[in-house]
N, C-alpha and C. Protein backbone atom coordinates (compact mmCIF):
# COMPACT_ATOMS: atom_id res chain seq x y z
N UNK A 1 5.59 265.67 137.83
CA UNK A 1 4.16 265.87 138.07
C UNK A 1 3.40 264.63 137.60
N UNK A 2 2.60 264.36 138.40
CA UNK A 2 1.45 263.23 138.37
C UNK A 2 0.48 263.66 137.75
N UNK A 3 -0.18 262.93 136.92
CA UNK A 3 -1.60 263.08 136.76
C UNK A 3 -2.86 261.56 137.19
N UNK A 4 -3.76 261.53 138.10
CA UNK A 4 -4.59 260.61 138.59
C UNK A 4 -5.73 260.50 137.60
N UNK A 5 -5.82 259.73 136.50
CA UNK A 5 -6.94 259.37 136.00
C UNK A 5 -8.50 259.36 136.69
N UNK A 6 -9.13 259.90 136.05
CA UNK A 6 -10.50 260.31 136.42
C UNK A 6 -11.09 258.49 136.72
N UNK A 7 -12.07 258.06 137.17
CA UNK A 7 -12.71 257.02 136.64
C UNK A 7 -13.49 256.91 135.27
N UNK A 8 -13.84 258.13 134.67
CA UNK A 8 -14.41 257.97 133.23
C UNK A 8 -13.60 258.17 132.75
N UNK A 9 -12.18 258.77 133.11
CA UNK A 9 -11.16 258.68 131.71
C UNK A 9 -10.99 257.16 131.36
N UNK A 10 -10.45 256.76 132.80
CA UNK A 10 -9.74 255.19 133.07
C UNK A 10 -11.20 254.27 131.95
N UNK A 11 -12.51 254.75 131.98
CA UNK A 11 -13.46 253.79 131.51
C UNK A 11 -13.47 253.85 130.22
N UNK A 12 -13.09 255.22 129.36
CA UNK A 12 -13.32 255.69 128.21
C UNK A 12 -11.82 255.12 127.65
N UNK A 13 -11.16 254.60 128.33
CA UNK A 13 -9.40 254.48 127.92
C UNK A 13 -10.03 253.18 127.30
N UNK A 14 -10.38 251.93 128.60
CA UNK A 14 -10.30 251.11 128.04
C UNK A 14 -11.67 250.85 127.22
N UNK A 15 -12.61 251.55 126.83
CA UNK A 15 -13.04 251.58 125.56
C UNK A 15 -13.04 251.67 124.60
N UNK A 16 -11.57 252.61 124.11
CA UNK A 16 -11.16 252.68 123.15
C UNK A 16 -10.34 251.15 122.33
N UNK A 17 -10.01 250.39 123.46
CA UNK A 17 -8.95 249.34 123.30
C UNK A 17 -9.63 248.11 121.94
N UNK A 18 -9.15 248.55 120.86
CA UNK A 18 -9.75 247.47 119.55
C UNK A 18 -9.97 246.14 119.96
N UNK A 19 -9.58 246.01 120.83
CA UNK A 19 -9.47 243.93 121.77
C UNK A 19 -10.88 243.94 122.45
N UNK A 20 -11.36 245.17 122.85
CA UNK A 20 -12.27 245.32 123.80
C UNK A 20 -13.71 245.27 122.61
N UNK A 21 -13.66 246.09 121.79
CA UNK A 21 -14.48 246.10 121.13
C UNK A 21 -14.79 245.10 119.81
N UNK A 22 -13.94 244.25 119.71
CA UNK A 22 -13.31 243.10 118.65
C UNK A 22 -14.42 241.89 119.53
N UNK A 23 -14.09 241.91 120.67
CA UNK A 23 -14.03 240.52 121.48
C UNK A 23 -15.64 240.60 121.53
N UNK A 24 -16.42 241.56 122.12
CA UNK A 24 -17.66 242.01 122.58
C UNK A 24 -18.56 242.32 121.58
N UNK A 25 -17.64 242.58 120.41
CA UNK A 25 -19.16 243.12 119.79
C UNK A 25 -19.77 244.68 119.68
N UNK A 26 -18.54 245.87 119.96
CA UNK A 26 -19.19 247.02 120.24
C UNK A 26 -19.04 247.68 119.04
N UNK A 27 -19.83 248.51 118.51
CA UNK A 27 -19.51 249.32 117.43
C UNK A 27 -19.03 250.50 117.86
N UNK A 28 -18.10 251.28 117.06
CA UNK A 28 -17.69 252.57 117.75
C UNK A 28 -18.52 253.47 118.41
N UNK A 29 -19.63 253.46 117.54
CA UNK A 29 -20.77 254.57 118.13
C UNK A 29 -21.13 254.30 119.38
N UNK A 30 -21.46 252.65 119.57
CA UNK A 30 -21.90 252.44 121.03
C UNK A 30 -20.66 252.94 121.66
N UNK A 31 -19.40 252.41 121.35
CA UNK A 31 -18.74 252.85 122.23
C UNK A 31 -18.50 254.17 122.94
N UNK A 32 -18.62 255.11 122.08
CA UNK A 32 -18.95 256.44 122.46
C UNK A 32 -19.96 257.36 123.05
N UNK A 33 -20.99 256.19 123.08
CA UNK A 33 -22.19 256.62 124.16
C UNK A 33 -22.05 256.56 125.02
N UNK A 34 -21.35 255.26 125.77
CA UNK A 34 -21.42 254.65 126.65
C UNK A 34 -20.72 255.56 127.97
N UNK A 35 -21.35 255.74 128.85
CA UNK A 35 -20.88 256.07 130.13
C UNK A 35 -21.08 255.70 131.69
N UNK A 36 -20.49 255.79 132.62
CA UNK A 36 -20.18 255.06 133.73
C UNK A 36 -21.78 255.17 134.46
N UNK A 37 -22.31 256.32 134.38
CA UNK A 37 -23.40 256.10 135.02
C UNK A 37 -24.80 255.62 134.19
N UNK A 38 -24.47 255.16 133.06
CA UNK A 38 -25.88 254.36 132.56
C UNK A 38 -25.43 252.61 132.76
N UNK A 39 -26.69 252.03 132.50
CA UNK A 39 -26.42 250.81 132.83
C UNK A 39 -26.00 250.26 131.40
N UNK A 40 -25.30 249.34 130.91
CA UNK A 40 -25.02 248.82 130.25
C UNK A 40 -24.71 246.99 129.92
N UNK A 41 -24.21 246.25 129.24
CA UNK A 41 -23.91 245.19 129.15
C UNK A 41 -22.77 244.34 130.13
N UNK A 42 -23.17 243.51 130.59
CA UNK A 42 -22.47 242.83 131.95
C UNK A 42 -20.94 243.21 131.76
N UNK A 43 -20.48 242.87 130.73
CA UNK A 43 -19.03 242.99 130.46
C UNK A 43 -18.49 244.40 131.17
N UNK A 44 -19.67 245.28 130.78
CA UNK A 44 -19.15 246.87 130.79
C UNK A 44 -19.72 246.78 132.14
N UNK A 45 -20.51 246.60 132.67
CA UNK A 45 -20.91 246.88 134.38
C UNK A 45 -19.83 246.29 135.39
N UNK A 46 -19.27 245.33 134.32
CA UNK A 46 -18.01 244.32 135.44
C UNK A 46 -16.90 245.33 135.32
N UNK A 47 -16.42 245.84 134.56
CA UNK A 47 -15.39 247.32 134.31
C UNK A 47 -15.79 248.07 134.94
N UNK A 48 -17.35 248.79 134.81
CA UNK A 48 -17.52 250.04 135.99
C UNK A 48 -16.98 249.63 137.04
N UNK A 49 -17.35 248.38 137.76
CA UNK A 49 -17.68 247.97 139.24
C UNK A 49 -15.78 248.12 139.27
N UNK A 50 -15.17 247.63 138.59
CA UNK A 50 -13.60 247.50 138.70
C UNK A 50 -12.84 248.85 139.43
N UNK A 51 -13.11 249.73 138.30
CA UNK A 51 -12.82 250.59 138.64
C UNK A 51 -13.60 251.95 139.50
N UNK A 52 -14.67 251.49 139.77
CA UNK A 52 -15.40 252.69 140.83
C UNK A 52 -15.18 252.18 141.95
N UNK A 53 -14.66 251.06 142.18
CA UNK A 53 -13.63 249.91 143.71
C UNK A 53 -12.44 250.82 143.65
N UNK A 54 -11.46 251.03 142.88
CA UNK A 54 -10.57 251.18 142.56
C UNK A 54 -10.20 252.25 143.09
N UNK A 55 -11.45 253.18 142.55
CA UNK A 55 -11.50 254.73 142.85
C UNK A 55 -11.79 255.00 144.59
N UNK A 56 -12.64 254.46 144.59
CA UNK A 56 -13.25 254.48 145.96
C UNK A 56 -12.18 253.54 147.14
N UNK A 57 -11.22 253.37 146.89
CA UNK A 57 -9.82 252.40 147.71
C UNK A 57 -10.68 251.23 148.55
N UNK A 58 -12.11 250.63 147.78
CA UNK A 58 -12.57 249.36 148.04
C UNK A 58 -11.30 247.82 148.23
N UNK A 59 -11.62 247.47 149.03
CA UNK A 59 -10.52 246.66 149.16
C UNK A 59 -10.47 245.09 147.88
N UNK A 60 -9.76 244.78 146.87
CA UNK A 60 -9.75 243.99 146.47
C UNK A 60 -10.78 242.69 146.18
N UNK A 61 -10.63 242.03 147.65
CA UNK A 61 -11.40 241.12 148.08
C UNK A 61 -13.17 241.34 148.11
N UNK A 62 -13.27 242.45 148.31
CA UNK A 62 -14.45 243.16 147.98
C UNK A 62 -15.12 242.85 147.00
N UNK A 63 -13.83 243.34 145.77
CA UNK A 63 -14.57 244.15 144.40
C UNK A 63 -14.65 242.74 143.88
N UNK A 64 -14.00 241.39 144.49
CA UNK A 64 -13.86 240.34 143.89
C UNK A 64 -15.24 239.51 144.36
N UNK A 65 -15.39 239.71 145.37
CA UNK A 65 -17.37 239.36 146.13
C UNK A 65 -17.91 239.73 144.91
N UNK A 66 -18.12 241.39 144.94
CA UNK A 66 -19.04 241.47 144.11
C UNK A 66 -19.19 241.47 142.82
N UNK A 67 -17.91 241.09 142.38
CA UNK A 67 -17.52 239.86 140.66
C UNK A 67 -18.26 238.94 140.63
N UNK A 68 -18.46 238.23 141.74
CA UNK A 68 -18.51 237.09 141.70
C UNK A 68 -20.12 236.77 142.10
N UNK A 69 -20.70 238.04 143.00
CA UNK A 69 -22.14 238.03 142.83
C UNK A 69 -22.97 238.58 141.72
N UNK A 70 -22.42 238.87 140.86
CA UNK A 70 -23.05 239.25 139.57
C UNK A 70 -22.59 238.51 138.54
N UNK A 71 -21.41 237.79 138.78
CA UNK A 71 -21.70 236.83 138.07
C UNK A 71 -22.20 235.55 138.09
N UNK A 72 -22.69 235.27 139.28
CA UNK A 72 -23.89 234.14 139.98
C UNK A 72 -22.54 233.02 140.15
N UNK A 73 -20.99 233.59 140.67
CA UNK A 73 -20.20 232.72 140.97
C UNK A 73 -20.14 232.07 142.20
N UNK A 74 -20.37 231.21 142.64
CA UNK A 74 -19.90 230.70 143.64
C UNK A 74 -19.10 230.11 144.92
């Protein structure tokens, strides 16, 4: 038996990750507020966008456009 991760599990997983919150700056509490449908800090909007592509079987190349338009890449 399979189990398919939710997109807020998959978001709340890698929130938990000490690298994630080490690197960024999050305190636990924020971390535990935080959810897919509020807006949050670029880092964390670049993760939503990852995985709501992901979820939604957005094609790659896509989710990589719109990486790259929010991050004013060129």
């Amino acid at each position: 038996m399979t189990y398919d991760m939710t997109a807020n599990e998959i978001f709340k997983e890698l929130l938990k990750d000490p690298i994630f919150s080490k690197k960024y700056n999050f305190s636990e509490k924020q971390l535990e507020k935080m959810e897919m449908h509020e807006p949050s800090k670029p880092i964390v909007e670049l993760l939503k966008l990852i995985i709501q592509g992901k979820e939604n079987n957005i094609p790659d190349s896509s989710i990589y456009n719109q990486i790259k338009k929010i991050q004013k890449i060129k």
